[in-house]
N, C-alpha and C. Protein backbone atom coordinates (compact mmCIF):
# COMPACT_ATOMS: atom_id res chain seq x y z
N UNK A 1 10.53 -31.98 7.70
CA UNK A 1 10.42 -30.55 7.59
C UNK A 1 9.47 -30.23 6.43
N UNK A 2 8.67 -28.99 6.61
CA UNK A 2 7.57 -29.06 5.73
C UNK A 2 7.65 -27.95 5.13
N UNK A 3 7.50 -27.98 3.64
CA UNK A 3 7.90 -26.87 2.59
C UNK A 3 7.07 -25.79 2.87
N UNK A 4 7.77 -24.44 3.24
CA UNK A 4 6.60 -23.30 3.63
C UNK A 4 6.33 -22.11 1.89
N UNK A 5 5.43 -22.46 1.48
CA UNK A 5 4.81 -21.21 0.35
C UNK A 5 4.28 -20.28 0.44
N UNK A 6 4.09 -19.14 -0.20
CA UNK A 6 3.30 -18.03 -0.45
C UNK A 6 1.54 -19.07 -0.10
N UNK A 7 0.95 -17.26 0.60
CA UNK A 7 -0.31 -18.59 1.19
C UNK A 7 -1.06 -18.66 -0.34
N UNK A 8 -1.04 -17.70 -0.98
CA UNK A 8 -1.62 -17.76 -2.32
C UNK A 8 -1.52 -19.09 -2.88
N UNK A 9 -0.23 -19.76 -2.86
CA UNK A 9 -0.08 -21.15 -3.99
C UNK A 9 -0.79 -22.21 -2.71
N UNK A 10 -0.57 -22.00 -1.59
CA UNK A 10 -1.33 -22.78 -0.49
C UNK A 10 -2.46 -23.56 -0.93
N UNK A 11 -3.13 -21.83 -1.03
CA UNK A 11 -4.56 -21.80 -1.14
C UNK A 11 -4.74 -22.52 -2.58
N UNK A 12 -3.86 -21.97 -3.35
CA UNK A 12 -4.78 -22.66 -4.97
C UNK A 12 -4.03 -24.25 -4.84
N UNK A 13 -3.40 -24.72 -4.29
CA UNK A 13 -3.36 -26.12 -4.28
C UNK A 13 -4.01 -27.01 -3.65
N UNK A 14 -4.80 -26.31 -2.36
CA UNK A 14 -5.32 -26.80 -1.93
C UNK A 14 -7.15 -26.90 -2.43
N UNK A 15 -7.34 -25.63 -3.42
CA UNK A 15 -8.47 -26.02 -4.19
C UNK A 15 -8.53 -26.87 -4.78
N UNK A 16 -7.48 -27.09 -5.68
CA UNK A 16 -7.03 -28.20 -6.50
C UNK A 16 -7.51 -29.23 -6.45
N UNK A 17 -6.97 -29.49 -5.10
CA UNK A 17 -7.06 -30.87 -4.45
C UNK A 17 -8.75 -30.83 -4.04
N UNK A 18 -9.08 -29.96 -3.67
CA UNK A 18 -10.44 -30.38 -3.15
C UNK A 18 -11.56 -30.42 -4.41
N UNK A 19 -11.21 -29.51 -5.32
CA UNK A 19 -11.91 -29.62 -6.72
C UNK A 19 -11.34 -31.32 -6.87
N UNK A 20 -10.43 -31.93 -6.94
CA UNK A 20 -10.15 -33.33 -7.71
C UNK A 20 -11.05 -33.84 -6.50
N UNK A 21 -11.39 -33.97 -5.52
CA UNK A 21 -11.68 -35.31 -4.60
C UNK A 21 -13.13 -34.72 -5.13
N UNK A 22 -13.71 -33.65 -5.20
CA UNK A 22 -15.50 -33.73 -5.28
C UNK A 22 -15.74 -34.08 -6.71
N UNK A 23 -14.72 -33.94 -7.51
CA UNK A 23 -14.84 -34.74 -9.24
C UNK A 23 -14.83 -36.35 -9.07
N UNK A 24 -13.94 -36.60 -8.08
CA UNK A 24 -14.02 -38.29 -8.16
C UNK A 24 -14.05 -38.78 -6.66
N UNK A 25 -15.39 -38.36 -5.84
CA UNK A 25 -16.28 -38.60 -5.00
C UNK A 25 -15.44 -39.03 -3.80
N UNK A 26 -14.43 -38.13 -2.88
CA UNK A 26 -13.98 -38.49 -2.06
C UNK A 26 -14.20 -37.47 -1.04
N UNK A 27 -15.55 -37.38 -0.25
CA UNK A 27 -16.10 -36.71 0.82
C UNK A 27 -14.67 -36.66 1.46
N UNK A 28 -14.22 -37.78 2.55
CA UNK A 28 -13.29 -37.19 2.97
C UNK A 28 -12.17 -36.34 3.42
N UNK A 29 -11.53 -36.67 1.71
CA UNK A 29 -10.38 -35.64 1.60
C UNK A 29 -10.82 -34.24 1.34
N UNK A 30 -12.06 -34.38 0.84
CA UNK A 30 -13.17 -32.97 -0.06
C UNK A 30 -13.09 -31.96 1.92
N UNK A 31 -13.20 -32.85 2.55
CA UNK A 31 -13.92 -32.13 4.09
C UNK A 31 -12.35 -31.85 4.44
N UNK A 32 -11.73 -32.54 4.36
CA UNK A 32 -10.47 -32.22 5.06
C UNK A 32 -9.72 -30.78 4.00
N UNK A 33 -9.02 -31.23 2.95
CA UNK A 33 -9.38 -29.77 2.09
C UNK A 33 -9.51 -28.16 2.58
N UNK A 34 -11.14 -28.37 2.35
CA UNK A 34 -12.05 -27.82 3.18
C UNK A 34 -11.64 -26.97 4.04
N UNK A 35 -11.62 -27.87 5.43
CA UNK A 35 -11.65 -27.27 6.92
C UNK A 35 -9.98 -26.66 6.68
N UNK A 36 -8.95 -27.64 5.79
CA UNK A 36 -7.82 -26.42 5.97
C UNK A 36 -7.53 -24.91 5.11
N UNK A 37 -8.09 -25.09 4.16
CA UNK A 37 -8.82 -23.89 3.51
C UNK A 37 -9.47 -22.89 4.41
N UNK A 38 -10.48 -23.43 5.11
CA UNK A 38 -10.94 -22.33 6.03
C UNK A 38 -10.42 -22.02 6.82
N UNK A 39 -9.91 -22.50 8.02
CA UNK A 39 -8.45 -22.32 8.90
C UNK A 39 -7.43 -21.29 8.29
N UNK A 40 -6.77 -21.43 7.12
CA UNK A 40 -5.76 -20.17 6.59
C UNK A 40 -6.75 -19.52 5.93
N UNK A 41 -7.99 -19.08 5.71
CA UNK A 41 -8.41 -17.68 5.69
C UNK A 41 -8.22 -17.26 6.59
N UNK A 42 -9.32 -18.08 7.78
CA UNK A 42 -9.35 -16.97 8.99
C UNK A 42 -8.60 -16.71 9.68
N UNK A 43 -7.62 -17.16 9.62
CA UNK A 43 -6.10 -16.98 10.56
C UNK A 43 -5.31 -16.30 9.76
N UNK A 44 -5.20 -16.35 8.10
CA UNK A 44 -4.24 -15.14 7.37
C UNK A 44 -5.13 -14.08 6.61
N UNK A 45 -5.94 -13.71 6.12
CA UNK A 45 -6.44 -12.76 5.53
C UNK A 45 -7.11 -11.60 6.35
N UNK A 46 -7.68 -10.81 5.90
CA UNK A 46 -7.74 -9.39 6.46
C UNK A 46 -8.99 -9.55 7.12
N UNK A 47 -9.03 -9.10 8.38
CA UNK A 47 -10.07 -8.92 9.30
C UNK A 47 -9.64 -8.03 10.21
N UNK A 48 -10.91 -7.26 11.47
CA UNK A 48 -10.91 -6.03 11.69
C UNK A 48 -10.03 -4.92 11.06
N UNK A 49 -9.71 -3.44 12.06
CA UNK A 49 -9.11 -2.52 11.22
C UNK A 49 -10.05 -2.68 10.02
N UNK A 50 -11.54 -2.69 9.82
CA UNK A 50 -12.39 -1.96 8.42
C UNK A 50 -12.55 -3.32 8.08
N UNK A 51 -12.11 -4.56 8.10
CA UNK A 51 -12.68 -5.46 7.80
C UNK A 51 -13.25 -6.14 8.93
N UNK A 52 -14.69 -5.51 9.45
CA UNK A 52 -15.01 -5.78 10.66
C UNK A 52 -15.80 -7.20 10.88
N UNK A 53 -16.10 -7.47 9.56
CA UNK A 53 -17.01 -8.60 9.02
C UNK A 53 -16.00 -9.93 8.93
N UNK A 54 -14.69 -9.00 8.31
CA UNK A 54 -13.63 -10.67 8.64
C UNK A 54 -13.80 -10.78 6.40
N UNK A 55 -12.98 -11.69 6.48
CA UNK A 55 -12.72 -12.34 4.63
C UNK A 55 -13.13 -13.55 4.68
N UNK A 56 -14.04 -14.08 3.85
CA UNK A 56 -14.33 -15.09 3.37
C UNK A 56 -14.07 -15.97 1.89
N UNK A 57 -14.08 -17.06 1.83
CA UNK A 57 -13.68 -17.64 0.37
C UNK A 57 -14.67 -18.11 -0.32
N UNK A 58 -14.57 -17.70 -1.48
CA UNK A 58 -15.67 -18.24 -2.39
C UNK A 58 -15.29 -20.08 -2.64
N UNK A 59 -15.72 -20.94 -2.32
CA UNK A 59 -15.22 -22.32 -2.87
C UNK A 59 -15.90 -22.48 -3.83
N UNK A 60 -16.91 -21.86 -4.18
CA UNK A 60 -17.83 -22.57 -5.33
C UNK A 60 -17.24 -21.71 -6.42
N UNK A 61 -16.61 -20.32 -6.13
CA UNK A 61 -16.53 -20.12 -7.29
C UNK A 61 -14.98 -19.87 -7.93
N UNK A 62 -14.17 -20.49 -6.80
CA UNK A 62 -12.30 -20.36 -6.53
C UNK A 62 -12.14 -22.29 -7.36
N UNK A 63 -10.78 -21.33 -8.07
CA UNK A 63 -10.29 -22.94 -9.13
C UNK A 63 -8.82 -22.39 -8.70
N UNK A 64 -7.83 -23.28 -9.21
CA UNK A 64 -6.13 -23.22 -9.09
C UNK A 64 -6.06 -21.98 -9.53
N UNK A 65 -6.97 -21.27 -10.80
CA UNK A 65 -6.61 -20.36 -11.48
C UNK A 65 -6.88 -19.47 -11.02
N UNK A 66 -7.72 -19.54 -9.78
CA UNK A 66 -8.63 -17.88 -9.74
C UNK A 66 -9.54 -18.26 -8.25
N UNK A 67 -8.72 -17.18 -7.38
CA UNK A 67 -9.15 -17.39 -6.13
C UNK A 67 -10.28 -15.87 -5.53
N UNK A 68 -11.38 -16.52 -5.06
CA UNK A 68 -12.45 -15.87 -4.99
C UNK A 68 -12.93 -15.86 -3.16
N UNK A 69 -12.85 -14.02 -2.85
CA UNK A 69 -13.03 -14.26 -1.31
C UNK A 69 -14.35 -12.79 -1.63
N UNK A 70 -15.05 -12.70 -0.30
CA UNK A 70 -15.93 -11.46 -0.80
C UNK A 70 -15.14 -10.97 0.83
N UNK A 71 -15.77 -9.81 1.11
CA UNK A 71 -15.61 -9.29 2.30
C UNK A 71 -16.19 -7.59 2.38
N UNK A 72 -16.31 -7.15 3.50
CA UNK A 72 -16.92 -5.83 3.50
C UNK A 72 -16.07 -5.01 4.59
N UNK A 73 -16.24 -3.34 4.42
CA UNK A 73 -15.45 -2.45 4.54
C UNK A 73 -16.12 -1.45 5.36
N UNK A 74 -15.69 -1.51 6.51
CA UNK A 74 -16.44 -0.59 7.55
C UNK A 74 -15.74 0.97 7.61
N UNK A 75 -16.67 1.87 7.28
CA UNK A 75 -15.91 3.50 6.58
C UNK A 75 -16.10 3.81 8.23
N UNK A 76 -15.34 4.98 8.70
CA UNK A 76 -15.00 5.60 9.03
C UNK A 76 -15.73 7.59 8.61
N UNK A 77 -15.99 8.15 9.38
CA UNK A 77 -16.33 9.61 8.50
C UNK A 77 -15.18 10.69 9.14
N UNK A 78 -14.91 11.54 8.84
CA UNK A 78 -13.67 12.45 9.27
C UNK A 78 -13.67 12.85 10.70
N UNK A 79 -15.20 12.58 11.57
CA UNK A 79 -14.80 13.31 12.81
C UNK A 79 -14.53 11.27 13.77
N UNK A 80 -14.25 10.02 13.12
CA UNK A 80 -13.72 8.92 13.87
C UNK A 80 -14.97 8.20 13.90
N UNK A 81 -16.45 8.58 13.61
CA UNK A 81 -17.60 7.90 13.74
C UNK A 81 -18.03 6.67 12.43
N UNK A 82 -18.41 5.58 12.63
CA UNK A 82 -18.55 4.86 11.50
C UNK A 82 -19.74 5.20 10.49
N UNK A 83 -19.91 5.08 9.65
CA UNK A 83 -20.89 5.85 9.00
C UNK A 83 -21.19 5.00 7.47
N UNK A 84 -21.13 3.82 7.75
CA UNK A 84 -21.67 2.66 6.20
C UNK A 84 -20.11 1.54 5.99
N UNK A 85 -20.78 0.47 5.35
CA UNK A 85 -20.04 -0.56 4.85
C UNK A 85 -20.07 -0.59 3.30
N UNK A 86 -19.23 -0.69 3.08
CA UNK A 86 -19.14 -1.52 1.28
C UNK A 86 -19.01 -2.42 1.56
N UNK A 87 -19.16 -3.51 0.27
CA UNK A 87 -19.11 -4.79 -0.03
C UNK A 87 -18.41 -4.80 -0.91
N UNK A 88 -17.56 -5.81 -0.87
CA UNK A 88 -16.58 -6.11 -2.35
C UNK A 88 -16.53 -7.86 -2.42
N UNK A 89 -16.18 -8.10 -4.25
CA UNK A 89 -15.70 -9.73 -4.54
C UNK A 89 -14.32 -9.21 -4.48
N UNK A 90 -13.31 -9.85 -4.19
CA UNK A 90 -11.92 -10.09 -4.92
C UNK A 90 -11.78 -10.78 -5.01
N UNK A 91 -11.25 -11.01 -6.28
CA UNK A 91 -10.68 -12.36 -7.30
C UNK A 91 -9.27 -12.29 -7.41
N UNK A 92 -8.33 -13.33 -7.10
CA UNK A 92 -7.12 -12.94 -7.50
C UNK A 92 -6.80 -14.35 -8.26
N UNK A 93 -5.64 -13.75 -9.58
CA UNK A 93 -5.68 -14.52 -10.27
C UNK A 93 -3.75 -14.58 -10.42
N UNK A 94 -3.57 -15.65 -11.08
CA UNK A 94 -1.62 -15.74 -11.24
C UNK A 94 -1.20 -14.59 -12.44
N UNK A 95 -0.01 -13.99 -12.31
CA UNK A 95 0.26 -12.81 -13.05
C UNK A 95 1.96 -13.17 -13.31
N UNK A 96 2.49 -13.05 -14.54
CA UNK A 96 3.61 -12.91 -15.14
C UNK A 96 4.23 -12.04 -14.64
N UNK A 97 3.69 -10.80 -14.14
CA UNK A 97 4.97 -9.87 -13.71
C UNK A 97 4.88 -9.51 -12.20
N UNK A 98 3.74 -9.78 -11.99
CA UNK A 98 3.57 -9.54 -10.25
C UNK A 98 3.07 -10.40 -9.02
N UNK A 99 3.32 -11.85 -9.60
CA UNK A 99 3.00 -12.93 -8.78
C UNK A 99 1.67 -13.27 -9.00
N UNK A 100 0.55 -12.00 -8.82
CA UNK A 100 -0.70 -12.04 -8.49
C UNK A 100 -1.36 -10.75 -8.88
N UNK A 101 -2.50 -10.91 -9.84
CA UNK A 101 -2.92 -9.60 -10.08
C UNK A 101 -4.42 -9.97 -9.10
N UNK A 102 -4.92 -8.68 -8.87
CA UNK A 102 -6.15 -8.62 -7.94
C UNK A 102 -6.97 -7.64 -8.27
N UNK A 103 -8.17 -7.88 -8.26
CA UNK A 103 -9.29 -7.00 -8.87
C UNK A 103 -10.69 -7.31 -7.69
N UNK A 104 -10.45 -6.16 -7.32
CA UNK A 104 -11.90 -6.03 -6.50
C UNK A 104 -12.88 -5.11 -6.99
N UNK A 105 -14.02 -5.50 -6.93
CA UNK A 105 -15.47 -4.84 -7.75
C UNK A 105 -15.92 -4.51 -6.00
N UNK A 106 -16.88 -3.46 -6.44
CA UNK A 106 -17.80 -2.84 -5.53
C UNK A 106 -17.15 -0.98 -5.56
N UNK A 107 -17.68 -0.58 -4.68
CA UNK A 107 -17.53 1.12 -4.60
C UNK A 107 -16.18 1.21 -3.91
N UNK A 108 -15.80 1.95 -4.80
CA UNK A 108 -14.30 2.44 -4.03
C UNK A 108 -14.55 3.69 -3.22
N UNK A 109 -15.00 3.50 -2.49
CA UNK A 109 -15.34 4.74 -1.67
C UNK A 109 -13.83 5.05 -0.59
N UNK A 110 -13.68 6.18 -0.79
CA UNK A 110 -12.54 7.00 -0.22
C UNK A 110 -11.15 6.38 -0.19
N UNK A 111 -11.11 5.83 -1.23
CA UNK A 111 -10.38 5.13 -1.97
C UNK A 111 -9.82 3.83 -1.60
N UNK A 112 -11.03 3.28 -1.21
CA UNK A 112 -10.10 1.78 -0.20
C UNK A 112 -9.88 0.95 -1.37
N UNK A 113 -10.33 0.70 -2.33
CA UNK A 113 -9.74 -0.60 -2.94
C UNK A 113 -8.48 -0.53 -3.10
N UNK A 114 -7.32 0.81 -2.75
CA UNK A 114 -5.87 0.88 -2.76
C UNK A 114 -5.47 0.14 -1.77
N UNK A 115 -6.01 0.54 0.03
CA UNK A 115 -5.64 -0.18 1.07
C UNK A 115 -6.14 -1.80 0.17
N UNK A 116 -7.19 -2.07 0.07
CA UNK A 116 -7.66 -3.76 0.52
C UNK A 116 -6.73 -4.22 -1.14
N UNK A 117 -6.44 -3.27 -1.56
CA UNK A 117 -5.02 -3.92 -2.64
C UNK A 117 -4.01 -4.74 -1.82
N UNK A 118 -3.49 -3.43 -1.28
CA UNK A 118 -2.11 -4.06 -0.09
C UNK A 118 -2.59 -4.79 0.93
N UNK A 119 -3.46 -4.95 1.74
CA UNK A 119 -3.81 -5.63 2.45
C UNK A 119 -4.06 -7.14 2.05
N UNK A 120 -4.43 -7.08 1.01
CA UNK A 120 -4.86 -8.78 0.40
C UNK A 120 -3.36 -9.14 -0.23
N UNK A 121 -2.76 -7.92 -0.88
CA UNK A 121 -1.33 -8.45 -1.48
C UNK A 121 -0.47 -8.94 -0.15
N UNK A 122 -0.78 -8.44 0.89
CA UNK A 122 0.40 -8.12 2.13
C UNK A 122 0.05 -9.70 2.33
N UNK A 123 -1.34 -10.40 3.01
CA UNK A 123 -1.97 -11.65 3.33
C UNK A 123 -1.28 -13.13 2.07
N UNK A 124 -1.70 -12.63 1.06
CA UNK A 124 -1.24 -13.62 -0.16
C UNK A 124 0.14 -13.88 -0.19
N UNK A 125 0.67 -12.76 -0.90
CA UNK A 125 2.21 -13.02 -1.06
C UNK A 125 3.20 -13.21 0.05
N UNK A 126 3.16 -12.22 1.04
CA UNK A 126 4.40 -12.14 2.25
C UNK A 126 3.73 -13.26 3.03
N UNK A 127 2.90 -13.78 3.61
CA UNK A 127 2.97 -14.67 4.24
C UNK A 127 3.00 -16.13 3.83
N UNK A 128 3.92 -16.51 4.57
CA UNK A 128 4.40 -17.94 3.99
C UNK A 128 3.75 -18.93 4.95
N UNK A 129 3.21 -20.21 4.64
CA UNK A 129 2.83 -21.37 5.14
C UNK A 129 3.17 -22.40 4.82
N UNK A 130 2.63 -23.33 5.74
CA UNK A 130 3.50 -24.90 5.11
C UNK A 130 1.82 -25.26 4.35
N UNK A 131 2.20 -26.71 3.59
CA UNK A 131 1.71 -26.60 2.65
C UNK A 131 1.26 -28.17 3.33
C-alpha cells in the first residue's frame, strides 16, 4: 500500500530526488523523476476554465524549497467574449502557518490572482497522491 501526500510534498520530493541524480550523474533516475513530475502537473494543476494554456513547471528553477510553475489567464470581458491573456510565475514555497504560502507576479487584472490563489491552493494541498 502506497503512502498518499499532499501533491505539494509529492512534487518537492520528487525535485529532490531529481536535483540529487543530475548532481551525481544519474540520467536515468533524472528522466524518470522527470516524466513523473510532469504527469502530476498535467493531470493535477489548473488547466482550462481561464487556464486555457494549461500549468507548467519550472524544473530549472523549482528546489524542495520552492516550487516554480508559470501559466497564463484567459480574461473574459462582461458581455462572455474573450478579450486578452495574462501571464503569471507562481512560486510556492513551505509556510509555518499555512502549509504553503504562494505568490504570483504578473497583472492582477480583475482580480484573478485571488481565483489562481485558490485554484493552485485547491491543486497543492487538497489533493492527495501516492508518492
Amino acid at each position: 500500500m502506497s503512502l498518499k501526500q499532499p501533491l505539494y510534498q509529492v512534487l518537492a520530493n520528487l525535485i529532490e530526488a531529481r536535483n540529487n541524480c543530475i548532481d551525481h550523474g544519474n540520467s536515468e533516475w533524472k528522466d524518470n523523476h522527470t516524466d513523473r513530475i510532469l504527469d502530476l502537473v498535467k493531470e493535477h494543476m489548473p488547466s482550462g476554465s481561464g487556464f486555457d494554456s494549461g500549468t507548467t513547471i519550472d524544473l530549472d528553477a523549482s528546489t524542495a524549497e520552492k516550487i516554480v510553475f508559470h501559466t497564463s489567464f484567459h480574461h473574459m470581458n462582461e458581455d462572455g467574449f474573450y478579450d486578452g491573456w495574462t501571464e503569471h510565475k507562481v512560486t510556492v514555497r513551505p509556510s509555518l502557518g499555512r502549509l504553503i504560502n504562494i505568490r504570483i507576479s504578473g497583472i492582477d487584472r480583475n482580480m484573478i490572482k485571488e481565483y489562481m490563489d485558490d485554484e493552485f491552493q485547491c491543486a497543492l494541498v487538497d489533493t492527495m497522491v501516492s508518492y
